[in-house]
Each structure stands twice: as C-alpha cells, then as structure tokens.
Protein backbone atom coordinates (compact mmCIF):
# COMPACT_ATOMS: atom_id res chain seq x y z
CA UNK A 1 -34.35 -3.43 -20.52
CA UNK A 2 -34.13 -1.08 -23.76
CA UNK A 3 -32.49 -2.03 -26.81
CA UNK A 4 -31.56 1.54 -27.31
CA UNK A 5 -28.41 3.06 -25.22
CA UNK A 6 -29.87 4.66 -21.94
CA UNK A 7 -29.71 8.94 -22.38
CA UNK A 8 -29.53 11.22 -18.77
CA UNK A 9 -31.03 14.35 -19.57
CA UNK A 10 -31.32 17.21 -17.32
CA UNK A 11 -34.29 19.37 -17.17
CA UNK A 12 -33.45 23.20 -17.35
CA UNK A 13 -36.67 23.80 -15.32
CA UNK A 14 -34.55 23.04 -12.23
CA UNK A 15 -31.60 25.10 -13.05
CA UNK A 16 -31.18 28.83 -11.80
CA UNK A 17 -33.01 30.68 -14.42
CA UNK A 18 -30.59 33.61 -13.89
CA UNK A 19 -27.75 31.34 -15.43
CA UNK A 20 -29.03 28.93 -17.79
CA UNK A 21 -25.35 29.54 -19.88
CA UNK A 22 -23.56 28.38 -16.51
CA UNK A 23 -25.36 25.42 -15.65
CA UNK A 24 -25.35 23.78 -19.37
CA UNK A 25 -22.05 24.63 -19.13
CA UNK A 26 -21.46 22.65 -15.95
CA UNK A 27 -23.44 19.74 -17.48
CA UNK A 28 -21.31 19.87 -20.65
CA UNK A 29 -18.49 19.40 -17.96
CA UNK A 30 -20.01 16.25 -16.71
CA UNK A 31 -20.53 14.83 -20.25
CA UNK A 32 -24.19 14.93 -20.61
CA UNK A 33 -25.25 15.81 -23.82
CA UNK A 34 -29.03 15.62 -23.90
CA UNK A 35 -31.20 18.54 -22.58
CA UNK A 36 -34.71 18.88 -21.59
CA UNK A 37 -36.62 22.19 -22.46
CA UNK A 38 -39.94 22.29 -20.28
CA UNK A 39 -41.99 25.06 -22.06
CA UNK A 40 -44.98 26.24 -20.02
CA UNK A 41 -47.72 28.71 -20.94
CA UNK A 42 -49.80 29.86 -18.15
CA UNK A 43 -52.77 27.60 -20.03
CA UNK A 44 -52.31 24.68 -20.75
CA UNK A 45 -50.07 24.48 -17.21
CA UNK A 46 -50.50 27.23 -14.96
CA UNK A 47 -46.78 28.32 -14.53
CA UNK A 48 -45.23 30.31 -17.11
CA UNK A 49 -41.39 29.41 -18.45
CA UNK A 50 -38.92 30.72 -21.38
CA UNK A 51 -39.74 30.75 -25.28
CA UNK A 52 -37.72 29.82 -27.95
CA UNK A 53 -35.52 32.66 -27.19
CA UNK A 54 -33.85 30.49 -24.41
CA UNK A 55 -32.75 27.87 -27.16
CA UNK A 56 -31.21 29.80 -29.47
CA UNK A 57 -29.63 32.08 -26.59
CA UNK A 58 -28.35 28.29 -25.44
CA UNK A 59 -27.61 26.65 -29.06
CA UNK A 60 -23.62 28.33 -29.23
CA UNK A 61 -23.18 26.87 -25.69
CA UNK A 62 -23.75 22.91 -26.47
CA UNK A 63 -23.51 23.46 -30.10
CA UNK A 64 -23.67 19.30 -30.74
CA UNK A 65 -25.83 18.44 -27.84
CA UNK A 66 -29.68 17.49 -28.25
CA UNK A 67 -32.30 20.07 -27.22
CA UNK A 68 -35.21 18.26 -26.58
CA UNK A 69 -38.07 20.81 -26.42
CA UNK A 70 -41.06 19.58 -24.47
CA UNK A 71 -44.22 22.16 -25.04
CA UNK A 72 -46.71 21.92 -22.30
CA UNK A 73 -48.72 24.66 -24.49
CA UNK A 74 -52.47 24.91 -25.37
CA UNK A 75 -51.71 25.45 -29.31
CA UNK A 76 -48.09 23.48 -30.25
CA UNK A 77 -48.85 24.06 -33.81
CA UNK A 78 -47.94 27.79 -33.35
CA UNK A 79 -44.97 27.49 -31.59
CA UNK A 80 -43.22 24.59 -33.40
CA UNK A 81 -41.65 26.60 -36.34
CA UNK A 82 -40.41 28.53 -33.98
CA UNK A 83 -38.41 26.41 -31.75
CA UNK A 84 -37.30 24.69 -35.03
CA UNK A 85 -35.57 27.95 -36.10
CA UNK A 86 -33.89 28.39 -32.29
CA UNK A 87 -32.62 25.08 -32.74
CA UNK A 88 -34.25 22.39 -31.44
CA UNK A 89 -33.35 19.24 -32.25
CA UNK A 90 -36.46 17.00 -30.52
CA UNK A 91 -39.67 18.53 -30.41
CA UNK A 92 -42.39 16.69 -28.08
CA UNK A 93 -46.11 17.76 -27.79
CA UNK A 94 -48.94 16.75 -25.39
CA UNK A 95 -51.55 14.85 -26.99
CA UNK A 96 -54.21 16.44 -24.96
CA UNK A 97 -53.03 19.65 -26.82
CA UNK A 98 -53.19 18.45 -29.88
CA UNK A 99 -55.98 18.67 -32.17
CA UNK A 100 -54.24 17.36 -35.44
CA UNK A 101 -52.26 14.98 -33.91
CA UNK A 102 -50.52 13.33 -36.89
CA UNK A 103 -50.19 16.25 -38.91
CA UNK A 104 -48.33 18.27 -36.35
CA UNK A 105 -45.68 15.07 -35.45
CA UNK A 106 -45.58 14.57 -39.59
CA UNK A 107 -44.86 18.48 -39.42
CA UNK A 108 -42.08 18.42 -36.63
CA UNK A 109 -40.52 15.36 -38.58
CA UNK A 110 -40.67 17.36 -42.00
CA UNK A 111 -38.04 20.17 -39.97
CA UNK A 112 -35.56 17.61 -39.33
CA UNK A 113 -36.35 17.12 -35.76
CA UNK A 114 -37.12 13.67 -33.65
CA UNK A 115 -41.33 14.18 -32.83
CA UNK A 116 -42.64 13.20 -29.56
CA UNK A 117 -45.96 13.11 -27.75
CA UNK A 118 -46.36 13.75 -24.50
CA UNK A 119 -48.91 11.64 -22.05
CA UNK A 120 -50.34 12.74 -18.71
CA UNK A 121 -50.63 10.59 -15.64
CA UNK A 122 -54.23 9.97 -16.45
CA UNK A 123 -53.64 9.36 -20.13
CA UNK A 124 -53.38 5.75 -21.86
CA UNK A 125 -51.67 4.75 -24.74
CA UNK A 126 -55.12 4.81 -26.65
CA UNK A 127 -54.80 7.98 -28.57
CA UNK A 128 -51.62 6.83 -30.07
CA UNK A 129 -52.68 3.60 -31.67
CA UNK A 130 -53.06 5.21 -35.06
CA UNK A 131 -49.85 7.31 -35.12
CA UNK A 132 -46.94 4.77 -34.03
CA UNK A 133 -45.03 5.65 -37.30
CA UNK A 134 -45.01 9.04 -36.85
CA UNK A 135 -43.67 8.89 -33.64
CA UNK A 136 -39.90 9.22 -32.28
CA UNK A 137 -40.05 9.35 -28.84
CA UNK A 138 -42.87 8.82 -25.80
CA UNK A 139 -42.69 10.95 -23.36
CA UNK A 140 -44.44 9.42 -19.92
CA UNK A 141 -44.98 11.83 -17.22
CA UNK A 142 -44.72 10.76 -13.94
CA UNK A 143 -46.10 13.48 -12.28
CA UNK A 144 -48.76 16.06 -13.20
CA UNK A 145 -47.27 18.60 -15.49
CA UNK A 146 -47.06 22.29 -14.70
CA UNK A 147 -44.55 22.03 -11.27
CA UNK A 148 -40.73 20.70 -10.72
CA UNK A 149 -40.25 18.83 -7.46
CA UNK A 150 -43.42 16.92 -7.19
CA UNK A 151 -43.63 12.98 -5.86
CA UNK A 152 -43.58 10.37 -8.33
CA UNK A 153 -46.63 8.71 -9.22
CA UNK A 154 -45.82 4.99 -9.70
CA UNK A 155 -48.99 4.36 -10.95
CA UNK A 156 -47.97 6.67 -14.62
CA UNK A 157 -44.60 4.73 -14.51
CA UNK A 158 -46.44 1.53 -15.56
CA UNK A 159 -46.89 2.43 -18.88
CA UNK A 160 -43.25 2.46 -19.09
CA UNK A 161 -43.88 -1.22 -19.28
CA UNK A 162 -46.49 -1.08 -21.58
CA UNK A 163 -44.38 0.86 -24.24
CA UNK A 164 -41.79 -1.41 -24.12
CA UNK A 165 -44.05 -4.53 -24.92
CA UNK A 166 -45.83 -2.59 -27.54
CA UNK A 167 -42.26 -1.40 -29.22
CA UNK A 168 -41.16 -5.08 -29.08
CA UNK A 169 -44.56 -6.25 -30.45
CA UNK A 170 -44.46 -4.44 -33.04
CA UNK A 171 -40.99 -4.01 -34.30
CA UNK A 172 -40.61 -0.25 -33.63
CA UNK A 173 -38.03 1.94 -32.57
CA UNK A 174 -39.58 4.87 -30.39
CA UNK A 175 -37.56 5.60 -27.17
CA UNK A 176 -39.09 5.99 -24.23
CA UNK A 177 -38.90 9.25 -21.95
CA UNK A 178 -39.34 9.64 -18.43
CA UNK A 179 -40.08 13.10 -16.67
CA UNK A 180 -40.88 13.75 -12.93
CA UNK A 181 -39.71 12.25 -9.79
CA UNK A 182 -36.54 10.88 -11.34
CA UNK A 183 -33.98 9.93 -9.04
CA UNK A 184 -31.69 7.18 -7.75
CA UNK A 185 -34.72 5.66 -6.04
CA UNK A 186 -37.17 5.64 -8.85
CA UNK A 187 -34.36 5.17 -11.94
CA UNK A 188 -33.50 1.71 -11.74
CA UNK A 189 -36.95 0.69 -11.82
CA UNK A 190 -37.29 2.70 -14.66
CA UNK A 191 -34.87 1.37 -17.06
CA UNK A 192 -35.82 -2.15 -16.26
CA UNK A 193 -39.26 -1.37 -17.96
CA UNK A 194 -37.50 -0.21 -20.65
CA UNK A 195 -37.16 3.83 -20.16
CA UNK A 196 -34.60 5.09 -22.72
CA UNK A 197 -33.88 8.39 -21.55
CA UNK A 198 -34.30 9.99 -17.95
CA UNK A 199 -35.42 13.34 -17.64
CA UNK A 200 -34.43 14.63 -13.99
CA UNK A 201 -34.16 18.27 -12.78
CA UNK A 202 -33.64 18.07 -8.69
CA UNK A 203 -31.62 15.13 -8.91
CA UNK A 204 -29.31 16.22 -11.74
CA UNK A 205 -29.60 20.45 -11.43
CA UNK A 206 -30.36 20.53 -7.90
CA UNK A 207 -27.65 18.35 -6.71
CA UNK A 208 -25.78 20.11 -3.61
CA UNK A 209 -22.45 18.65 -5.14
CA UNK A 210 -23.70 20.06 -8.78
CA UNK A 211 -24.82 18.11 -12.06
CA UNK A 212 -21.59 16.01 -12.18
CA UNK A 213 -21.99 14.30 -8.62
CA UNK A 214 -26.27 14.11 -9.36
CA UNK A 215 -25.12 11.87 -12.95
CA UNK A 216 -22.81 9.83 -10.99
CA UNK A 217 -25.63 9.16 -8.57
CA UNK A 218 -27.97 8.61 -11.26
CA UNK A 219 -25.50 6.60 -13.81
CA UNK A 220 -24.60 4.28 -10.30
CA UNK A 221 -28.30 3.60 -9.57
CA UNK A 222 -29.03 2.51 -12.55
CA UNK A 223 -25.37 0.24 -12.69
CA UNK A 224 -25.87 -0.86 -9.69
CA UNK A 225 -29.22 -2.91 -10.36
C-alpha cells in the first residue's frame, strides 16, 4: 500500500471532445480534482489530440484542480514551456522521447510544476536509475500508448511493485501513476502494489451513469479490498 493518499484522476482522452468544459465540470461535481491531459502527436503515437490550447481554455473551469499533462510527443522539450504557460501543474514525459532526460525533468521542475517520466509496457526501470531525484511522479502504462479503451496488460502493472520497493528502499517520495485499463477489476490490485494515483478514462468518463457513479465504482473497489 502507498504512503501517499490515493488520487482518481480522469483522463480527458475519454471525454466528448466537443465538451471538454461540461465534463470537467461534471467531475468537479463529483469531487475529483486531479486531471489527466493525454497529448498525442501523430509521431511519437499515431493519433493526434489537443495542444496546450485545451489547458488554458480548461484552467478558469477547475481553477485549483491539478492538470497533469502527459506528452506522448517525439520532442517534449518544445512543447513544455508551453503547457507551463496554459497552466499545467504536472508535466510527465516519455523517456523513450527524451534525449536529455535530466535536463528536461530539472527544466519542468524549474517552472514550478511536479516532473514525471513516462514508461512503456516494454520499458524497465533501467533508464531511471540515475535521475530518481529529479523525479516527481512515475507514470506506468499499462497498455501501449497511442489508443483509449485497450486491455490491460498485467504484465506492465508489475512494475507497480517494483516502484514501490525501490521508493521504500531508498527513502523517496515519487508517486506512482497508473494509465490504461483502469477499472474496478484491475484497481484494487493496483493500489496494493502501491499505485498512488489512477488514471482511468472509460471507467470514470465513459460511465453510462456519468463520472460521479464511475468514482463511486472506482473509490468502492478499491475500499472494498
């Protein structure tokens, strides 16, 4: 189990891009407060997204909640600055994008936002042995990135496990991030390896009875266990 207090976040990828206002709105309702940007550019992923635009369109709507911006880009140095000045508040990059990996984390830190580094399925926890201080937050993808709605690959989640031994080793205080295939089935599992915050778009912004009913789901799951 974490020592840090368990965060539901809601990816935006699953909401109705025609109201992104409306359904952070309806989260806000439901008392989540943590939101997950995924930022895709046709390269690094195949699918395309929204820009930093989105954010600061969103900012005035959950004016005290955490944007946590998650580029799935080729180049995150370029578009970090950016996002920054839209208002992000948590800024996570992939570190098979990144070529500079400590300088662009030391970077994101410098603008007053949490850094994070992203991992693929296939990716260890090798290329972050020399950069544990600069880090805020590990983001562990449980499916391949690029798609919402894919099947959890339980195989990833184990390095949930891993992170959490390693943070307790060590003394540090990175959370731990979950994206892909997160639901009531997959959660409690989760959080007993020590997953800090739950990124979930069909289970939170998909829900038929709308983000409210998916948290309670979600927040019971993980109660429940």
């Amino acid at each position: 189990m974490s020592p840090n207090p368990l965060i539901l976040s809601p990816s935006l990828l699953a909401a109705d891009f025609g109201d992104f206002a409306g359904a952070v709105r309806r989260c806000a309702e439901a008392g989540i407060d943590w939101y997950h940007f995924d930022v895709m550019d046709g390269h690094f992923v195949p699918n395309l997204t929204f820009g930093a635009g989105v954010v600061r369109a969103l900012r005035p709507v959950a004016a005290d909640a955490c944007f946590d911006v998650h580029l799935m880009v080729t180049n995150p140095d370029a578009h970090v600055a950016g996002f920054v000045d839209a208002g992000a508040n948590a800024i996570t990059i992939h570190v098979e994008a990144a070529v500079h990996l400590q300088r662009t984390l030391s970077t994101i830190r410098a603008a007053g936002c949490l850094a994070g580094v992203a991992l693929n399925p296939a990716t260890g926890l090798e290329p972050l042995a020399y950069v544990w201080d600069d880090i805020d937050l590990v983001l562990v993808m449980t499916v391949n990135p690029g798609f919402g709605g894919q099947a959890f690959l339980p195989s990833a989640a184990r390095k949930v496990a891993e992170l959490d031994a390693l943070r307790r080793e060590r003394g540090l205080s990175f959370r731990i991030s979950v994206d892909g295939g997160v639901d009531p089935r997959t959660a409690p599992g989760l959080v007993a390896d020590g997953a800090d915050v739950l990124v979930a778009g069909t289970a939170l912004m998909g829900h038929p009875a709308g983000p409210g009913a998916g948290l309670a789901a979600l927040r019971e799951s993980v109660v429940s266990r």
